[in-house]
C-alpha atoms as a PDB file:
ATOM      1  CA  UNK A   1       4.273  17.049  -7.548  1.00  0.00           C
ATOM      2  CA  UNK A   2       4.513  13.107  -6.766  1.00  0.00           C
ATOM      3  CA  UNK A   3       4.295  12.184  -3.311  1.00  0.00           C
ATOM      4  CA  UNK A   4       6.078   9.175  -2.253  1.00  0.00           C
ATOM      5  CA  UNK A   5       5.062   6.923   0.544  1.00  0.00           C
ATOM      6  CA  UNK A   6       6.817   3.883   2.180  1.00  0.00           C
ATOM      7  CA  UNK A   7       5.351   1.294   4.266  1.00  0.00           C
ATOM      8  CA  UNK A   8       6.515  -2.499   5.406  1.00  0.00           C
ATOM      9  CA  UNK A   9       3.265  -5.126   5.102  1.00  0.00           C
ATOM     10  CA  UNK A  10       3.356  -8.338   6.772  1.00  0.00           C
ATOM     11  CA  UNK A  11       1.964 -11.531   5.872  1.00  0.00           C
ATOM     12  CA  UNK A  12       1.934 -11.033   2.578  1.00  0.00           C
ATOM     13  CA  UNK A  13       3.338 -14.321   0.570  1.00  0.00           C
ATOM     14  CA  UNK A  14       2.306 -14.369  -3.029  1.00  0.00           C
ATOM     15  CA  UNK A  15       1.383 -12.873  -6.161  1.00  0.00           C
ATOM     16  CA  UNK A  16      -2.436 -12.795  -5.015  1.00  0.00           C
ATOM     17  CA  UNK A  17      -1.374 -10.911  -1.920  1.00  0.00           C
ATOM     18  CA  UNK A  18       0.020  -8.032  -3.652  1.00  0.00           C
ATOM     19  CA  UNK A  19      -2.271  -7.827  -5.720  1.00  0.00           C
ATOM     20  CA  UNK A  20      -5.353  -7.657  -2.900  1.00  0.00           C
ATOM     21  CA  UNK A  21      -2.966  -4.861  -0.833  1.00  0.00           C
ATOM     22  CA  UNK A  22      -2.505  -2.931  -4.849  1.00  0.00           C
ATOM     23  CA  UNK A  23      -6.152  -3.401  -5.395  1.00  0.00           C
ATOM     24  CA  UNK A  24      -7.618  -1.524  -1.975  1.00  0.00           C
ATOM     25  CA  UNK A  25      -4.825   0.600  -2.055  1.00  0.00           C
ATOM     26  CA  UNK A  26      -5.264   1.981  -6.117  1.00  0.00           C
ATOM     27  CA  UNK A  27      -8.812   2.722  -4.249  1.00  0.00           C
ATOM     28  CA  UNK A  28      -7.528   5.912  -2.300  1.00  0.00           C
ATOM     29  CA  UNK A  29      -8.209   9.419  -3.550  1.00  0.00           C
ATOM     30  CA  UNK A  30      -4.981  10.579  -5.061  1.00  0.00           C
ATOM     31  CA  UNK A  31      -3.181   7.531  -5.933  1.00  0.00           C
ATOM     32  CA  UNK A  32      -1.320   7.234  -9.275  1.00  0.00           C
ATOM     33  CA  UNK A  33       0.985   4.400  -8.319  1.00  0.00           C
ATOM     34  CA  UNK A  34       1.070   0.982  -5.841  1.00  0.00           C
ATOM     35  CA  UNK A  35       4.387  -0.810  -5.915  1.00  0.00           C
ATOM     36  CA  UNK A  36       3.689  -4.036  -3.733  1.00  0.00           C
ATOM     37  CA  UNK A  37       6.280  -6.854  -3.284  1.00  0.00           C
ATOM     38  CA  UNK A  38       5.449  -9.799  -0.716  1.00  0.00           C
ATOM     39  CA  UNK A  39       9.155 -11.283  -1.170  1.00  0.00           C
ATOM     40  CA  UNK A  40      10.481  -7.756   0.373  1.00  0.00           C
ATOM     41  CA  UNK A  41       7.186  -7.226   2.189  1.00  0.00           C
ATOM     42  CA  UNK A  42       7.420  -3.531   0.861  1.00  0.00           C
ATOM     43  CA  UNK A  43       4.629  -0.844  -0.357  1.00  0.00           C
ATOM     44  CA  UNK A  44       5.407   2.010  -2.016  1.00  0.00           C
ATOM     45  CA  UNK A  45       2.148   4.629  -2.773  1.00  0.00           C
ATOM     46  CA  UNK A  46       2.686   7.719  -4.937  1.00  0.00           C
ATOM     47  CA  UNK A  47       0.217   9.685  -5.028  1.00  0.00           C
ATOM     48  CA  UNK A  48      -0.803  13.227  -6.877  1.00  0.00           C
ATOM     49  CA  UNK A  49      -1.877  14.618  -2.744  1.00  0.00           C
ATOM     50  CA  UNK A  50      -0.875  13.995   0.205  1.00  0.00           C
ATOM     51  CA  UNK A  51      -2.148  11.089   1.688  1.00  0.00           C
ATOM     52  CA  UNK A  52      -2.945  10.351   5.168  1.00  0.00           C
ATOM     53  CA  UNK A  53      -1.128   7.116   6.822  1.00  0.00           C
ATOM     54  CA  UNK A  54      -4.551   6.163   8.875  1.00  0.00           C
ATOM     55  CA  UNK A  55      -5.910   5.688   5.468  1.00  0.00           C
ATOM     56  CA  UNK A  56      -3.398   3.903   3.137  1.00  0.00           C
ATOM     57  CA  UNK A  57      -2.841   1.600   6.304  1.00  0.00           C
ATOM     58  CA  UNK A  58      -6.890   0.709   6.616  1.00  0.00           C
ATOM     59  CA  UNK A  59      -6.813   0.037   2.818  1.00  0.00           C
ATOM     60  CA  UNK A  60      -3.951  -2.700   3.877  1.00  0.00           C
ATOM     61  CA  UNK A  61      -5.951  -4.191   6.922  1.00  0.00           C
ATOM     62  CA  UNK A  62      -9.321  -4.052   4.603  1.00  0.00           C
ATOM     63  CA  UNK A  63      -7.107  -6.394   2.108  1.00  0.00           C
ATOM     64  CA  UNK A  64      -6.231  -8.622   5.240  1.00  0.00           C
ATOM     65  CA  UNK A  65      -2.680  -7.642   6.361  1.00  0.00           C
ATOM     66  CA  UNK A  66      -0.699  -5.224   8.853  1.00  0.00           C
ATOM     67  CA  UNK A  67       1.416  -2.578   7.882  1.00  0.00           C
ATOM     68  CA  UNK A  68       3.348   0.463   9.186  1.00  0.00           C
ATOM     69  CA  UNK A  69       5.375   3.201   7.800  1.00  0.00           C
ATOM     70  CA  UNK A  70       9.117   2.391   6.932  1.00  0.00           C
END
C-alpha cells in the first residue's frame, strides 16, 4: 500500500528548486513518488513504507530549504 505524505517547503522559487528538493528526496528508502511545486510551495512523498518525517525533512534542508508537515 502507497503511503502519502504532505509537507509545505519554503523558499523554493523555480524550476531548479524543485527539482534539488525531488532530487534528495527520490534519495530516501521507500520512495516511489516526489510531487514538488515552488509556486504552491507544496511536497507530496509517496512512498512503498512508511517514512519517517525527521528524514524526508533533512533530505529538504540537505537541498537548501525548510519544510514542515502540512
Amino acid at each position: 500500500m502507497t503511503e502519502k505524505y504532505e509537507y509545505r517547503v519554503t523558499g523554493m522559487t523555480c524550476g531548479h528548486c524543485e527539482a534539488s528538493v525531488r532530487s534528495e528526496v527520490s534519495q530516501l528508502t521507500g520512495v516511489t513518488g516526489v510531487d514538488v511545486s515552488a509556486k504552491t510551495g507544496t511536497l507530496v512523498v509517496e512512498s512503498e513504507a512508511p517514512l519517517a518525517d525527521a528524514d524526508v525533512l533533512a533530505a529538504v534542508d540537505e537541498a537548501g530549504y525548510a519544510a514542515v508537515r502540512a
